[in-house]
N, C-alpha and C. Protein backbone atom coordinates (compact mmCIF):
# COMPACT_ATOMS: atom_id res chain seq x y z
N UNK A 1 58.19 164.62 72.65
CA UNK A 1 59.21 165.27 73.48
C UNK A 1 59.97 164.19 74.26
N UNK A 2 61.61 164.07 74.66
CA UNK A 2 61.88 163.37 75.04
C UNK A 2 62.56 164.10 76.43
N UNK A 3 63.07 163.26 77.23
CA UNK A 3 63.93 163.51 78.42
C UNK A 3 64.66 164.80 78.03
N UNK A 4 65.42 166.16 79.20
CA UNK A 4 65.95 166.63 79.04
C UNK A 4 66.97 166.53 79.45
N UNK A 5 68.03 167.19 79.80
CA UNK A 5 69.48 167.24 80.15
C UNK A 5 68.97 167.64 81.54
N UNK A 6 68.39 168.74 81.75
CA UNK A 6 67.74 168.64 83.65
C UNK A 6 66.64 168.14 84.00
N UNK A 7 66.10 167.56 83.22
CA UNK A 7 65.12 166.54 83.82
C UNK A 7 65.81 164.60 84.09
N UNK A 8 66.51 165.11 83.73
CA UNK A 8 67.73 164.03 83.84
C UNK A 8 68.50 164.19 84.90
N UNK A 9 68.84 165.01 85.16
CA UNK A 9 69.94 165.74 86.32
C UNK A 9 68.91 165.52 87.35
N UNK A 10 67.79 166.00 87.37
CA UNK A 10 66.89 165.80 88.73
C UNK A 10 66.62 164.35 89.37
N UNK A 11 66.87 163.41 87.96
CA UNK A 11 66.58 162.57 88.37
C UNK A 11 67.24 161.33 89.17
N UNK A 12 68.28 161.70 88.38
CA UNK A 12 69.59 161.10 88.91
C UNK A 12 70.10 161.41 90.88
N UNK A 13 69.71 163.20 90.98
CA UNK A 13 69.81 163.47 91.95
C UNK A 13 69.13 163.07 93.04
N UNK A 14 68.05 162.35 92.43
CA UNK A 14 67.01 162.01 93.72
C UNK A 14 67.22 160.45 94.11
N UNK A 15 67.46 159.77 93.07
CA UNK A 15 68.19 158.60 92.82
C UNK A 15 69.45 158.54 93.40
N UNK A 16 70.02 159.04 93.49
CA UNK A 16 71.27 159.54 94.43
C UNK A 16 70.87 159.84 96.09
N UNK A 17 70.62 160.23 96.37
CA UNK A 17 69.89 160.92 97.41
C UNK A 17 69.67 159.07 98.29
N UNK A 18 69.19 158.49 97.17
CA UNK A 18 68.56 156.49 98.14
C UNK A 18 69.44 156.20 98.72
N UNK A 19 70.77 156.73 98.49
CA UNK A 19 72.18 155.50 98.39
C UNK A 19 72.60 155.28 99.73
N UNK A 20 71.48 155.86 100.45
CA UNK A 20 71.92 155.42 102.14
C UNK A 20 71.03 154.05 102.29
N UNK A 21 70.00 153.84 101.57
CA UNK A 21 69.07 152.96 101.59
C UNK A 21 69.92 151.66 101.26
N UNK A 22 71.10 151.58 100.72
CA UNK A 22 71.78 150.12 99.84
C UNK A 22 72.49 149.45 100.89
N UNK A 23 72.87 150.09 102.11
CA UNK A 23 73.36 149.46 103.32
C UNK A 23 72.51 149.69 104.74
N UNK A 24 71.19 149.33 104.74
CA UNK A 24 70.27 149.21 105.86
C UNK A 24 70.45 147.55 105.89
N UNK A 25 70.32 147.32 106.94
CA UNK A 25 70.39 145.79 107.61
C UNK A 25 70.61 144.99 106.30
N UNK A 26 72.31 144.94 105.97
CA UNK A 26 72.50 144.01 104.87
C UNK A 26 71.62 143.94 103.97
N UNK A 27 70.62 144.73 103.53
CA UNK A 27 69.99 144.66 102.12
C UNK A 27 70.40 146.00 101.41
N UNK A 28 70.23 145.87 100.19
CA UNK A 28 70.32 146.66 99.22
C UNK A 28 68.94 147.46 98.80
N UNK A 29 68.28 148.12 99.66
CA UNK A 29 67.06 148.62 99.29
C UNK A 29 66.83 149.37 97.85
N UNK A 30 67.88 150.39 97.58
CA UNK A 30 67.91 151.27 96.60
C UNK A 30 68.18 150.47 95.38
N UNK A 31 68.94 149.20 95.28
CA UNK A 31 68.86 148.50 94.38
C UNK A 31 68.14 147.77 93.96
N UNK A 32 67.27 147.12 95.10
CA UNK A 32 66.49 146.25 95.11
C UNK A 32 65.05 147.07 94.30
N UNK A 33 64.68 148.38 94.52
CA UNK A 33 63.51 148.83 94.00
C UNK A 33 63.87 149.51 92.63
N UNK A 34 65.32 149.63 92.37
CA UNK A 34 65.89 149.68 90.99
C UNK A 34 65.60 148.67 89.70
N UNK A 35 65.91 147.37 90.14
CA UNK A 35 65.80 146.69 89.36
C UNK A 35 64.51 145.98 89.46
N UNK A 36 63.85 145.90 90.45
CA UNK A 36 61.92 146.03 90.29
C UNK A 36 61.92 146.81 88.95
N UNK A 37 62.06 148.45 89.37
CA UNK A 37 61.32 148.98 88.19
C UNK A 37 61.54 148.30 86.96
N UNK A 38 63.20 148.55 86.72
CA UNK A 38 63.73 148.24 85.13
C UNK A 38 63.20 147.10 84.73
N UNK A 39 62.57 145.92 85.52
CA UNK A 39 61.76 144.76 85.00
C UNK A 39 60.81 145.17 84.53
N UNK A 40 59.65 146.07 85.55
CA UNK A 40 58.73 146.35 84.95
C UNK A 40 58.42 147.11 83.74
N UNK A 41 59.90 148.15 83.54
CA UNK A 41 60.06 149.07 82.15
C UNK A 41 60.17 148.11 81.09
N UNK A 42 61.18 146.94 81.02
CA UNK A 42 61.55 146.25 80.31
C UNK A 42 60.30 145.71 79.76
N UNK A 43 59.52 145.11 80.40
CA UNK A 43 58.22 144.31 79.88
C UNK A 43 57.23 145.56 79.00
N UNK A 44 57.28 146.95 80.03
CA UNK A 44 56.16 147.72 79.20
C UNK A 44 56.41 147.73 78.23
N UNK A 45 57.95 147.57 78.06
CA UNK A 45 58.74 148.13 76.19
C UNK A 45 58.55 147.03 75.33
N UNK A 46 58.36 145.80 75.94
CA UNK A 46 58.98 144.42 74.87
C UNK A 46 57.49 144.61 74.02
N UNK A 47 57.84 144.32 72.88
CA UNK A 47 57.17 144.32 71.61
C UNK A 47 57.27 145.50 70.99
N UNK A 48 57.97 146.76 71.20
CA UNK A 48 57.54 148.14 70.97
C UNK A 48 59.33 148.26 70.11
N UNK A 49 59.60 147.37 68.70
CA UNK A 49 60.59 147.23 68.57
C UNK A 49 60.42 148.47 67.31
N UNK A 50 61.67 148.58 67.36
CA UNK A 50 62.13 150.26 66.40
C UNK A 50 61.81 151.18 66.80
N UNK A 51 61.63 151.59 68.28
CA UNK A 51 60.51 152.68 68.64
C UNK A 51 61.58 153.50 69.20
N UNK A 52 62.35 154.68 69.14
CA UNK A 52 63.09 154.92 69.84
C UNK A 52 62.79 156.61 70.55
N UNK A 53 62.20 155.34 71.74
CA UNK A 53 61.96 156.02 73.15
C UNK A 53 63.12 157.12 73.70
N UNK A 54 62.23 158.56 74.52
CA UNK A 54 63.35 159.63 74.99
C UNK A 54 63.85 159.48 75.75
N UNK A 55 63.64 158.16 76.48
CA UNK A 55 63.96 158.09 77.74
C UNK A 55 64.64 156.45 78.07
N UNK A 56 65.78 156.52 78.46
CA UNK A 56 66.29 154.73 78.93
C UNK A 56 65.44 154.22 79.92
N UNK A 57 65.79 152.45 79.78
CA UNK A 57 64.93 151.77 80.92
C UNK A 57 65.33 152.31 82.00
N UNK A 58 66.99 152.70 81.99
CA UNK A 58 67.60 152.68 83.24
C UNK A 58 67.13 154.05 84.22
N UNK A 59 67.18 154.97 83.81
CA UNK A 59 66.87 156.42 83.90
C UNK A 59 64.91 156.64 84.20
N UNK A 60 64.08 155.16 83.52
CA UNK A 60 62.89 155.42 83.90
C UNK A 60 62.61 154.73 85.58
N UNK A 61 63.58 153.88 85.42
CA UNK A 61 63.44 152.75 86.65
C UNK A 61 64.01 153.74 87.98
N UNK A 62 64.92 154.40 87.41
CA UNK A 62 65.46 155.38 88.91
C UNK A 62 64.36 156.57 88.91
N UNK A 63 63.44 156.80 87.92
CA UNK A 63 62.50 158.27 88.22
C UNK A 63 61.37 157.34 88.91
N UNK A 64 60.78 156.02 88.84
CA UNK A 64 60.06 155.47 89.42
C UNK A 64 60.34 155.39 90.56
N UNK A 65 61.66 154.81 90.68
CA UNK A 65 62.55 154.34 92.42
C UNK A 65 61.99 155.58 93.84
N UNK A 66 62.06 156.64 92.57
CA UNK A 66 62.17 157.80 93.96
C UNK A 66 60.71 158.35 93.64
N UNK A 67 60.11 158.23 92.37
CA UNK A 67 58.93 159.11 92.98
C UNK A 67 57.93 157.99 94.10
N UNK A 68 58.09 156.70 94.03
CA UNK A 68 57.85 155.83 94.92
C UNK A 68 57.87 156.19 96.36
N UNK A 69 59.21 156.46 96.54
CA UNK A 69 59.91 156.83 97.46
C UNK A 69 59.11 158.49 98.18
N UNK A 70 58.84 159.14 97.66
CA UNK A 70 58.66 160.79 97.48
C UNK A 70 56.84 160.40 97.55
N UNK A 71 56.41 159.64 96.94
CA UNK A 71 55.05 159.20 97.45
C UNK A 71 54.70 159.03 98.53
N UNK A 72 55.35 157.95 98.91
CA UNK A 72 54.95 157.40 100.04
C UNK A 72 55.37 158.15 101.74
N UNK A 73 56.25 158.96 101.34
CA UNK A 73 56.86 160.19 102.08
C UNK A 73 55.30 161.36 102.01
N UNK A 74 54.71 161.46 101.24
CA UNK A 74 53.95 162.35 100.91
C UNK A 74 52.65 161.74 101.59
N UNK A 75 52.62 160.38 101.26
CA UNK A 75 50.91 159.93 102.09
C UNK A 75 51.57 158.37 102.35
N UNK A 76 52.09 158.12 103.82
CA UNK A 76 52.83 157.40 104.28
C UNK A 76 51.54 155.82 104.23
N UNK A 77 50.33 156.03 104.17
CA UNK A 77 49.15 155.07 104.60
C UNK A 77 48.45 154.61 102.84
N UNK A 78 49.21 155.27 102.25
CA UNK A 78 48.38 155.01 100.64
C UNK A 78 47.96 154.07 100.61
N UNK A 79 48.45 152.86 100.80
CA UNK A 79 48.10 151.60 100.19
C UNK A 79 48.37 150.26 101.22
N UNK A 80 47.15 149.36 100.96
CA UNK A 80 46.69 148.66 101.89
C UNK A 80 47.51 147.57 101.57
N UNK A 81 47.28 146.16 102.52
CA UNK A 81 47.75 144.65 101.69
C UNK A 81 46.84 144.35 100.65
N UNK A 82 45.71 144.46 101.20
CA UNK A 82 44.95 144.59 99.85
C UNK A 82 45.47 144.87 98.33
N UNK A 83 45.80 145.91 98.54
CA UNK A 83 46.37 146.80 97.35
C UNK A 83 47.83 145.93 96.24
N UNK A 84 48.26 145.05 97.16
CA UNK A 84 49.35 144.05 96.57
C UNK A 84 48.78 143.29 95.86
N UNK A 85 47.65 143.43 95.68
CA UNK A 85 47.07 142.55 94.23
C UNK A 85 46.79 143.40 92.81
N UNK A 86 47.06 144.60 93.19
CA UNK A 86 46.60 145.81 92.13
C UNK A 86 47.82 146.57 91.55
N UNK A 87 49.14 146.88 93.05
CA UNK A 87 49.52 147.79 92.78
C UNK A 87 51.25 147.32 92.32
N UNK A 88 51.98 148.07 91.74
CA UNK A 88 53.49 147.76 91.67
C UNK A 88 54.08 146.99 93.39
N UNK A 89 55.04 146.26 93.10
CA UNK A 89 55.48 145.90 93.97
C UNK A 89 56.76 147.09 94.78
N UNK A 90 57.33 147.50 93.73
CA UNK A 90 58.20 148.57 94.28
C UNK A 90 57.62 149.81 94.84
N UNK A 91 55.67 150.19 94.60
CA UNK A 91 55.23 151.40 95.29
C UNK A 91 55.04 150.71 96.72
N UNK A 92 54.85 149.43 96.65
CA UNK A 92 54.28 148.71 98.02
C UNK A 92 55.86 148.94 99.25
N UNK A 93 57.05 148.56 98.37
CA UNK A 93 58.25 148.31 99.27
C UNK A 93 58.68 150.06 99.20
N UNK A 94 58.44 150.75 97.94
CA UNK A 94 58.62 152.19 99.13
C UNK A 94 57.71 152.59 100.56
N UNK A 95 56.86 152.46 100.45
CA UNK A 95 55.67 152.61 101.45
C UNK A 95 56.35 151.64 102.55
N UNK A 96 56.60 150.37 102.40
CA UNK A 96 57.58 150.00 103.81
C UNK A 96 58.86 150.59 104.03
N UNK A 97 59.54 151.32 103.17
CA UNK A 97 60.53 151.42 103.25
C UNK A 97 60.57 152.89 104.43
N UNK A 98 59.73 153.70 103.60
CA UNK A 98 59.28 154.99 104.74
C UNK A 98 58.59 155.00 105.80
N UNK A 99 57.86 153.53 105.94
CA UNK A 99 57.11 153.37 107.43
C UNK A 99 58.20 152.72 108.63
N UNK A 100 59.19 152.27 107.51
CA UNK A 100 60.62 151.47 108.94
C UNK A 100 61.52 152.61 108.73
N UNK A 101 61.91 153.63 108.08
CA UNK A 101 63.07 154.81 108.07
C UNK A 101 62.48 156.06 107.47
N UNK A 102 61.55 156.77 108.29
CA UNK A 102 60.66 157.90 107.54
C UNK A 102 62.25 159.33 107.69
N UNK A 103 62.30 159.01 108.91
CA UNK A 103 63.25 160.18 109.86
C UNK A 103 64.51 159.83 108.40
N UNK A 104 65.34 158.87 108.42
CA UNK A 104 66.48 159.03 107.36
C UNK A 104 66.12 159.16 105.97
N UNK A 105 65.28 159.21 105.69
CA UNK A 105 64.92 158.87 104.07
C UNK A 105 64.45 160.64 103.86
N UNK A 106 63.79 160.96 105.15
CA UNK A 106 63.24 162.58 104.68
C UNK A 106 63.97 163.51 104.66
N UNK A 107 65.85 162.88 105.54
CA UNK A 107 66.60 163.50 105.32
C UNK A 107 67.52 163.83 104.14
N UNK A 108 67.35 162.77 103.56
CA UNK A 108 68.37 162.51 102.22
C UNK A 108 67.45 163.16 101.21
N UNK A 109 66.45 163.85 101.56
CA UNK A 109 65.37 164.66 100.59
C UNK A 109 65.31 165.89 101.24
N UNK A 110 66.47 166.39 102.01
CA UNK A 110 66.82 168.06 102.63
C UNK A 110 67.56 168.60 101.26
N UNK A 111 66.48 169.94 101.02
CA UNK A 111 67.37 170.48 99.75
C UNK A 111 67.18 170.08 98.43
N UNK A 112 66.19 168.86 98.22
CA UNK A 112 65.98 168.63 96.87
C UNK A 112 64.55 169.31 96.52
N UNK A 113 64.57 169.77 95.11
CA UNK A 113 63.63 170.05 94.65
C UNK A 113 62.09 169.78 94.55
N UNK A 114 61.79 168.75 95.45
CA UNK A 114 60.59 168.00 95.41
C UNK A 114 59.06 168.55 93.97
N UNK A 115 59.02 169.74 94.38
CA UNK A 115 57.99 170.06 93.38
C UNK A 115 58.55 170.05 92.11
N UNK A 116 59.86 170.17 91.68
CA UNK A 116 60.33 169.73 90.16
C UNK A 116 60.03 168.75 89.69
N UNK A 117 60.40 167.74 90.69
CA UNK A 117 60.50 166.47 90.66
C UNK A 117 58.60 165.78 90.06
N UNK A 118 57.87 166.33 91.05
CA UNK A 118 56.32 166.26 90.84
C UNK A 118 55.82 166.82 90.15
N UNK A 119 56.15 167.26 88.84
CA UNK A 119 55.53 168.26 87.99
C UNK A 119 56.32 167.29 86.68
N UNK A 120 57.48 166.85 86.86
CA UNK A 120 58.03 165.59 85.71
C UNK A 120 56.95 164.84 85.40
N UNK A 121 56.47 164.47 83.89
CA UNK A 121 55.80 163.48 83.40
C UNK A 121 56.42 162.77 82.66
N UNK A 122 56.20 161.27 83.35
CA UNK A 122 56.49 159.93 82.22
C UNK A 122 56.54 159.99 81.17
N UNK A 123 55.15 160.23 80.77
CA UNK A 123 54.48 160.02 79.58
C UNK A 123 55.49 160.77 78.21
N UNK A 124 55.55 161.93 78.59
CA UNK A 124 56.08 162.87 78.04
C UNK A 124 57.73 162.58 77.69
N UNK A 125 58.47 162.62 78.88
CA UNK A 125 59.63 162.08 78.54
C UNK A 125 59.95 160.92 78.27
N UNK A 126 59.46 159.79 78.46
CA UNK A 126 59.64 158.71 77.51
C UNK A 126 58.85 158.65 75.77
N UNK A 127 58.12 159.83 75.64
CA UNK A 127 57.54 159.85 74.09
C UNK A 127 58.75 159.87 73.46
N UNK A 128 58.11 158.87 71.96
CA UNK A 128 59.45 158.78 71.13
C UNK A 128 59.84 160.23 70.56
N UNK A 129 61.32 160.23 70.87
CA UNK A 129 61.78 161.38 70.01
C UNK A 129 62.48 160.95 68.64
N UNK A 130 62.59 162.29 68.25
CA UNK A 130 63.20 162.32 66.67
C UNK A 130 63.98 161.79 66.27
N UNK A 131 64.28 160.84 65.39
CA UNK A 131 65.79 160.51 64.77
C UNK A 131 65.88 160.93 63.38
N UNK A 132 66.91 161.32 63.31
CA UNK A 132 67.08 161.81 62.19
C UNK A 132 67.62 160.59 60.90
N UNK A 133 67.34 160.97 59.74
CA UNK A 133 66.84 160.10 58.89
C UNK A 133 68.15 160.67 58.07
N UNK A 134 68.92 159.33 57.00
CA UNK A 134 70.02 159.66 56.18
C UNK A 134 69.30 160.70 54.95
């Protein structure tokens, strides 16, 4: 099964939703945990050649960005310094990101679907889908 047309739309929307995050004290937060992910997508994919995945790097890196984001909103204490030896670097910088702007970040998540959003699986929408064959 691959990505849908609204599982796409959700995702984008929540990804949307950061874009207050790209002008906090001259950094680019929302970008900055953007292109974290897409590194880390990029590497899961390299060697996995002809495989054609349901889902883009770009589109996996923004469903990571925010469920990061939507995590750490959810259990603000998850993860220790400790944990920076184990865990993604972009779950670590959402978790700061909501411990220095919990109040603006929970606002730009007024009205979004949250439990849609948490019921989306990776796994699933990035499984390779069908191509059709001449």
């Amino acid at each position: 099964m691959a990505i849908t047309t609204k599982q796409r739309k959700l995702i984008a929307d929540g990804y949307g939703r950061l874009y207050g995050l790209n002008f906090v004290r001259w950094e680019h937060y929302r970008e900055n945990l953007f292109k974290v992910e897409r590194d880390y997508e990029k590497q899961h994919r390299s060697g996995q050649y002809g495989r054609a995945h349901g889902m883009t790097i770009n589109d996996a890196a923004k469903y990571f960005a925010v469920k990061h984001v939507l995590d750490a909103l959810e259990k603000p204490d998850r993860y220790t310094v400790a944990d920076t030896l184990h865990v993604k670097a972009s779950a670590i910088m959402a978790q700061a990101l909501v411990a220095e702007y919990k109040d603006r970040i929970s606002e730009m998540f007024d009205g979004f679907d949250i439990e849609a959003f948490a019921a989306l699986d990776y796994a699933e929408m990035v499984a390779e889908r069908e191509v059709a064959h001449a």
